[in-house]
N, C-alpha and C. Protein backbone atom coordinates (compact mmCIF):
# COMPACT_ATOMS: atom_id res chain seq x y z
N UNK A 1 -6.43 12.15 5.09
CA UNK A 1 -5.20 11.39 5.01
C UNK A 1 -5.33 10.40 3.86
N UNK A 2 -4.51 10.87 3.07
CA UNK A 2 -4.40 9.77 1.84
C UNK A 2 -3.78 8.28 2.49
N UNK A 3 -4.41 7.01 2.20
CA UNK A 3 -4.18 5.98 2.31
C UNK A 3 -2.46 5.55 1.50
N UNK A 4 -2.69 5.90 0.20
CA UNK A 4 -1.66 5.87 -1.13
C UNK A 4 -0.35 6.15 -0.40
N UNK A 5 -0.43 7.19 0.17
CA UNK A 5 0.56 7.79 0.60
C UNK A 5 1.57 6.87 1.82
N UNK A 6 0.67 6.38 2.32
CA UNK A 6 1.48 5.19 3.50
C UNK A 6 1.47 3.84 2.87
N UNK A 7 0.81 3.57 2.30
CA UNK A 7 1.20 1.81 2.38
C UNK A 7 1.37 1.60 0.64
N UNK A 8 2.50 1.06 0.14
CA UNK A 8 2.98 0.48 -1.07
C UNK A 8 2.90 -1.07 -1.07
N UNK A 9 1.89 -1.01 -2.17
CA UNK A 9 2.07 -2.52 -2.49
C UNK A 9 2.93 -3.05 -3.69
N UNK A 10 3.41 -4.51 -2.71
CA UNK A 10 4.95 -5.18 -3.48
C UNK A 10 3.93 -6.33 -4.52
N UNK A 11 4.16 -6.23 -5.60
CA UNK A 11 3.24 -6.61 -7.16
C UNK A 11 3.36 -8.10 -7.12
N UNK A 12 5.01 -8.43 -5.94
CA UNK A 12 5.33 -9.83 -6.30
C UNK A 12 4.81 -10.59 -5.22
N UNK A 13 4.35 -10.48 -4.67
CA UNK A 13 3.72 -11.15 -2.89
C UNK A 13 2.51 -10.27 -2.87
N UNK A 14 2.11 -11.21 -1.80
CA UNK A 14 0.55 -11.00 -1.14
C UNK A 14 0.83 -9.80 -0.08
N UNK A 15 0.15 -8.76 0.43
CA UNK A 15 0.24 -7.36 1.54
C UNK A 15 -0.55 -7.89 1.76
N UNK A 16 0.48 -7.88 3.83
CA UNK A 16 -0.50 -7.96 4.54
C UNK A 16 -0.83 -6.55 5.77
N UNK A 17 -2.15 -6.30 6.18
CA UNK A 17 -2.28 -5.21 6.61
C UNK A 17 -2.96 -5.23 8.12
N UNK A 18 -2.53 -4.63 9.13
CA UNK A 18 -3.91 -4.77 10.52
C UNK A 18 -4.71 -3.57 10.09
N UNK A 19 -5.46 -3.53 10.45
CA UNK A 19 -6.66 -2.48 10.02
C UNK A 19 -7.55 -2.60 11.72
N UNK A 20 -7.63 -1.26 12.28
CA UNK A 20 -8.75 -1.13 13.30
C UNK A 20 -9.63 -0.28 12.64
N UNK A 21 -11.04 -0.52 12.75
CA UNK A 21 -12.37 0.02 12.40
C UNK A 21 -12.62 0.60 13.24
N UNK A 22 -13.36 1.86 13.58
CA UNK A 22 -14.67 2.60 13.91
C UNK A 22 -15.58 2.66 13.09
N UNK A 23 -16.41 1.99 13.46
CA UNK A 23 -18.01 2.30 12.59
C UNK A 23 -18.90 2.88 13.09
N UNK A 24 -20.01 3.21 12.84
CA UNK A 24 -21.03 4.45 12.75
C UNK A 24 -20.03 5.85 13.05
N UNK A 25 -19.56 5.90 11.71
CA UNK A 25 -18.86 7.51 11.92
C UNK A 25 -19.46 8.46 10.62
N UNK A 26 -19.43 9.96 10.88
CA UNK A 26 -20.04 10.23 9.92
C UNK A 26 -19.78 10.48 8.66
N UNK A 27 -18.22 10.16 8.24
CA UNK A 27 -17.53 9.61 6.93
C UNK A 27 -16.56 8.42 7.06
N UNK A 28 -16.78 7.77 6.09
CA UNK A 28 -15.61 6.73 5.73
C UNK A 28 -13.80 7.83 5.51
N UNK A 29 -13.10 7.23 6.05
CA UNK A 29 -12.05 7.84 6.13
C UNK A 29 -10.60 7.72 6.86
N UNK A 30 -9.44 7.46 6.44
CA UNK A 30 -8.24 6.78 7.36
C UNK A 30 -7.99 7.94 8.04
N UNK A 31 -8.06 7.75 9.36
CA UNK A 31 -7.84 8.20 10.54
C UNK A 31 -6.82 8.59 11.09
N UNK A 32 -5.62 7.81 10.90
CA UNK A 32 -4.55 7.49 11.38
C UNK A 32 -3.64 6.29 11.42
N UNK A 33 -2.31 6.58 11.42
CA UNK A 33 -1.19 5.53 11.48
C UNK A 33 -0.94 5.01 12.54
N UNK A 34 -1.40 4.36 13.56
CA UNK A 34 -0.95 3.72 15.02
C UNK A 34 0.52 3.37 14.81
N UNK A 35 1.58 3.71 16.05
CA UNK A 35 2.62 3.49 16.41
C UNK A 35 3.41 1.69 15.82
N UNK A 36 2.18 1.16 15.75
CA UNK A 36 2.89 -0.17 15.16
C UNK A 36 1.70 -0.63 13.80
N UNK A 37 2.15 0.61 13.22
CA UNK A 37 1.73 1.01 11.66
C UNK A 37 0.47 -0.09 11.29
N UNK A 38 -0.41 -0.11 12.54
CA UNK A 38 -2.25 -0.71 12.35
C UNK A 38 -2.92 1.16 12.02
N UNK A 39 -3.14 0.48 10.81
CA UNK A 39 -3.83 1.79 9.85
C UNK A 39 -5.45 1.82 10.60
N UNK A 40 -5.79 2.84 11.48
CA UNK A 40 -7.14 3.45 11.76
C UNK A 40 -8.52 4.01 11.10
N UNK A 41 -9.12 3.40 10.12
CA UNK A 41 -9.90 3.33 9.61
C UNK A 41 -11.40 3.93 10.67
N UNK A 42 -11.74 5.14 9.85
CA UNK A 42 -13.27 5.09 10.50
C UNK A 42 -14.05 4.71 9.09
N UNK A 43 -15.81 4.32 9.82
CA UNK A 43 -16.37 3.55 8.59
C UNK A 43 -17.56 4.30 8.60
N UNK A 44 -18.51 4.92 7.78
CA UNK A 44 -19.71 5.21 7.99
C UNK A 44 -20.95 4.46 8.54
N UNK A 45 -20.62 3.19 7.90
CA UNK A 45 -21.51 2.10 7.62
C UNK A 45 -21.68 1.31 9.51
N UNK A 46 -22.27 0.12 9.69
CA UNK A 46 -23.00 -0.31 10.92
C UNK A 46 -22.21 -1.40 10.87
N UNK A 47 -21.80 -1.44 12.09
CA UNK A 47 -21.24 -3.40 11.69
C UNK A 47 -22.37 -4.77 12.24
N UNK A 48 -23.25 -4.56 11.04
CA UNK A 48 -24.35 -5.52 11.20
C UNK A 48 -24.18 -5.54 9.28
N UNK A 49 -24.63 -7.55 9.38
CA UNK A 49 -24.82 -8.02 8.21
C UNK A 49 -23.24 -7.68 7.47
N UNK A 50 -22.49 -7.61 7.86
CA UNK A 50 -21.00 -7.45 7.33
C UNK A 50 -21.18 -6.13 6.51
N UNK A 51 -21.66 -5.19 7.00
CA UNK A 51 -22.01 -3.97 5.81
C UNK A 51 -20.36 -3.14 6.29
N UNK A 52 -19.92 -3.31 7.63
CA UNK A 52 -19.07 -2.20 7.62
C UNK A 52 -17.69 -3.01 7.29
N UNK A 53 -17.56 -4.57 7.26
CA UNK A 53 -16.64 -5.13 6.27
C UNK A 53 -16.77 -4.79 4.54
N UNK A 54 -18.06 -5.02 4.54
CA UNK A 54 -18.07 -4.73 2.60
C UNK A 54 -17.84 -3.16 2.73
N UNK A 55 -17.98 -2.25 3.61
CA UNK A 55 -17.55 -0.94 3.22
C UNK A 55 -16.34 -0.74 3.20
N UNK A 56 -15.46 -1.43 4.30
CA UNK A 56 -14.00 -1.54 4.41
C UNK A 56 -13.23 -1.66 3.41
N UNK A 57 -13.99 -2.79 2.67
CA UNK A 57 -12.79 -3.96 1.56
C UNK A 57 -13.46 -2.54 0.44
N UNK A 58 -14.55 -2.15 -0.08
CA UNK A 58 -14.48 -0.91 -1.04
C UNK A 58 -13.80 0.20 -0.61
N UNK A 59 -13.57 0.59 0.52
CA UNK A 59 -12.85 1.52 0.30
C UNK A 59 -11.19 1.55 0.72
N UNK A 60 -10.76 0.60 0.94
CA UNK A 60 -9.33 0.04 0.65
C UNK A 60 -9.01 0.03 -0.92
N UNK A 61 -10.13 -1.05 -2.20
CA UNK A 61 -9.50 -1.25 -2.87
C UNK A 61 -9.59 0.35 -3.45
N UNK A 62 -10.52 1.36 -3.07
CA UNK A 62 -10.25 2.99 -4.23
C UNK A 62 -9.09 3.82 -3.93
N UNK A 63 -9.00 3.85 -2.46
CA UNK A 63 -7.75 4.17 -2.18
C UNK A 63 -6.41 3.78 -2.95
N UNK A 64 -6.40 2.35 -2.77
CA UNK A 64 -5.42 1.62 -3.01
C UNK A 64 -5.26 1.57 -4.68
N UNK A 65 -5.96 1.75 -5.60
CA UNK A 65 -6.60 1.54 -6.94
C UNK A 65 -6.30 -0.48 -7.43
N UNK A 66 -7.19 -1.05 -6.18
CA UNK A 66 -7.07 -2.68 -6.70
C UNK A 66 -8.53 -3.04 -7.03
N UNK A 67 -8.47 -3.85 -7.21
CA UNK A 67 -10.19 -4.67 -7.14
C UNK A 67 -10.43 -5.34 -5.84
N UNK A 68 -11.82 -5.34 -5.54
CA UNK A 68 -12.41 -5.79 -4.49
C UNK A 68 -12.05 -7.18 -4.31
N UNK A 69 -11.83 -7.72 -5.20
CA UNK A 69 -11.79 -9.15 -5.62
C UNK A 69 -10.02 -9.90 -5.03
N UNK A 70 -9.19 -8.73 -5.20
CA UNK A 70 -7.81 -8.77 -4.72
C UNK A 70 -7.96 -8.70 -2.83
N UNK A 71 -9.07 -8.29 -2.45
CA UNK A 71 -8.57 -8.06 -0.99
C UNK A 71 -9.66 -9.22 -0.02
N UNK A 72 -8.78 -9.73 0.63
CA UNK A 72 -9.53 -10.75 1.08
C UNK A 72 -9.46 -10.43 3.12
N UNK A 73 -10.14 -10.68 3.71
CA UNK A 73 -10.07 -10.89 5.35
C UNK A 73 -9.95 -11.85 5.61
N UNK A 74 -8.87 -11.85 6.18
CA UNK A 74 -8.34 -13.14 6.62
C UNK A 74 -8.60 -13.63 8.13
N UNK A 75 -8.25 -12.62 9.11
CA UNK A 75 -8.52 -13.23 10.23
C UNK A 75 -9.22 -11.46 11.59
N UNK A 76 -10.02 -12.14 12.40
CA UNK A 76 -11.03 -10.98 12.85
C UNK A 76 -12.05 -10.50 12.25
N UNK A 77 -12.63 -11.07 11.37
CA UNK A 77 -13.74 -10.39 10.47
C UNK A 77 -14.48 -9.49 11.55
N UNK A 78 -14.99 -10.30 12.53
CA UNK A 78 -16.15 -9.87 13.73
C UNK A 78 -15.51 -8.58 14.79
N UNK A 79 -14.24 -8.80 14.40
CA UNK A 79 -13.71 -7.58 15.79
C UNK A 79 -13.43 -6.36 14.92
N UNK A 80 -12.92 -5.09 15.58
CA UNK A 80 -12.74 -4.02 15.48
C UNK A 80 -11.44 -4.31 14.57
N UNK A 81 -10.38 -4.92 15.19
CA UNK A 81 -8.87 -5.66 14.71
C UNK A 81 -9.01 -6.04 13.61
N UNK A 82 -8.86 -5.62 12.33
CA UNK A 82 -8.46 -7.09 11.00
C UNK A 82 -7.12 -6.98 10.83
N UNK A 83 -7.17 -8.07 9.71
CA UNK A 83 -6.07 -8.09 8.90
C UNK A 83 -6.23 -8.71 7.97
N UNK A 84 -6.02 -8.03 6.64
CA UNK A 84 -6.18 -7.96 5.90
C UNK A 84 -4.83 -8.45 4.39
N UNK A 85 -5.19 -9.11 3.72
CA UNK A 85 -4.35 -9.64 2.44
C UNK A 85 -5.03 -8.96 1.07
N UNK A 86 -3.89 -7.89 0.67
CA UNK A 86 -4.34 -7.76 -0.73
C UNK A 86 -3.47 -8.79 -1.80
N UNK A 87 -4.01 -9.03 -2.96
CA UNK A 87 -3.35 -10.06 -3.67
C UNK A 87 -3.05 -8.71 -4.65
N UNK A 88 -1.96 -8.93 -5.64
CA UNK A 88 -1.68 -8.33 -6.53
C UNK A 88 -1.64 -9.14 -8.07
């Protein structure tokens, strides 16, 4: 499932996004669109030492084609739940 394909970012405002994780999966890869459009993310990576956040925010911005530097976590870092702000 192409990411590109569901979510457009507006160039003039900040996107904001919920994002649920699965981690230890055996590819990084969007999963699915949940009914109240929280994008399903599985992660390869462990969620220890923020490795399966830094895997998250890289593979949002390739999908998305932004910089790492544009996407920030804003609130839930620690839970399964984020949400997420890309800057444009």
């Amino acid at each position: 499932m192409d990411l590109a394909t569901y979510v457009k970012l507006d160039k003039d405002t900040k996107n904001y996004f919920r994002i649920k994780v699965s981690p230890r999966q055996p590819k990084t890869e969007v999963f699915w669109i949940m009914d109240d459009w929280t994008i399903k993310i599985r992660l390869k990576a462990v969620p220890e030492k923020w490795k399966a956040n830094q895997e998250l925010v890289g593979f949002i911005a390739k999908e998305l084609w932004v910089s790492k530097d544009s996407i920030e976590i804003i609130s839930w870092a620690a839970d399964s739940i984020k949400l997420l702000r890309i800057s444009n």
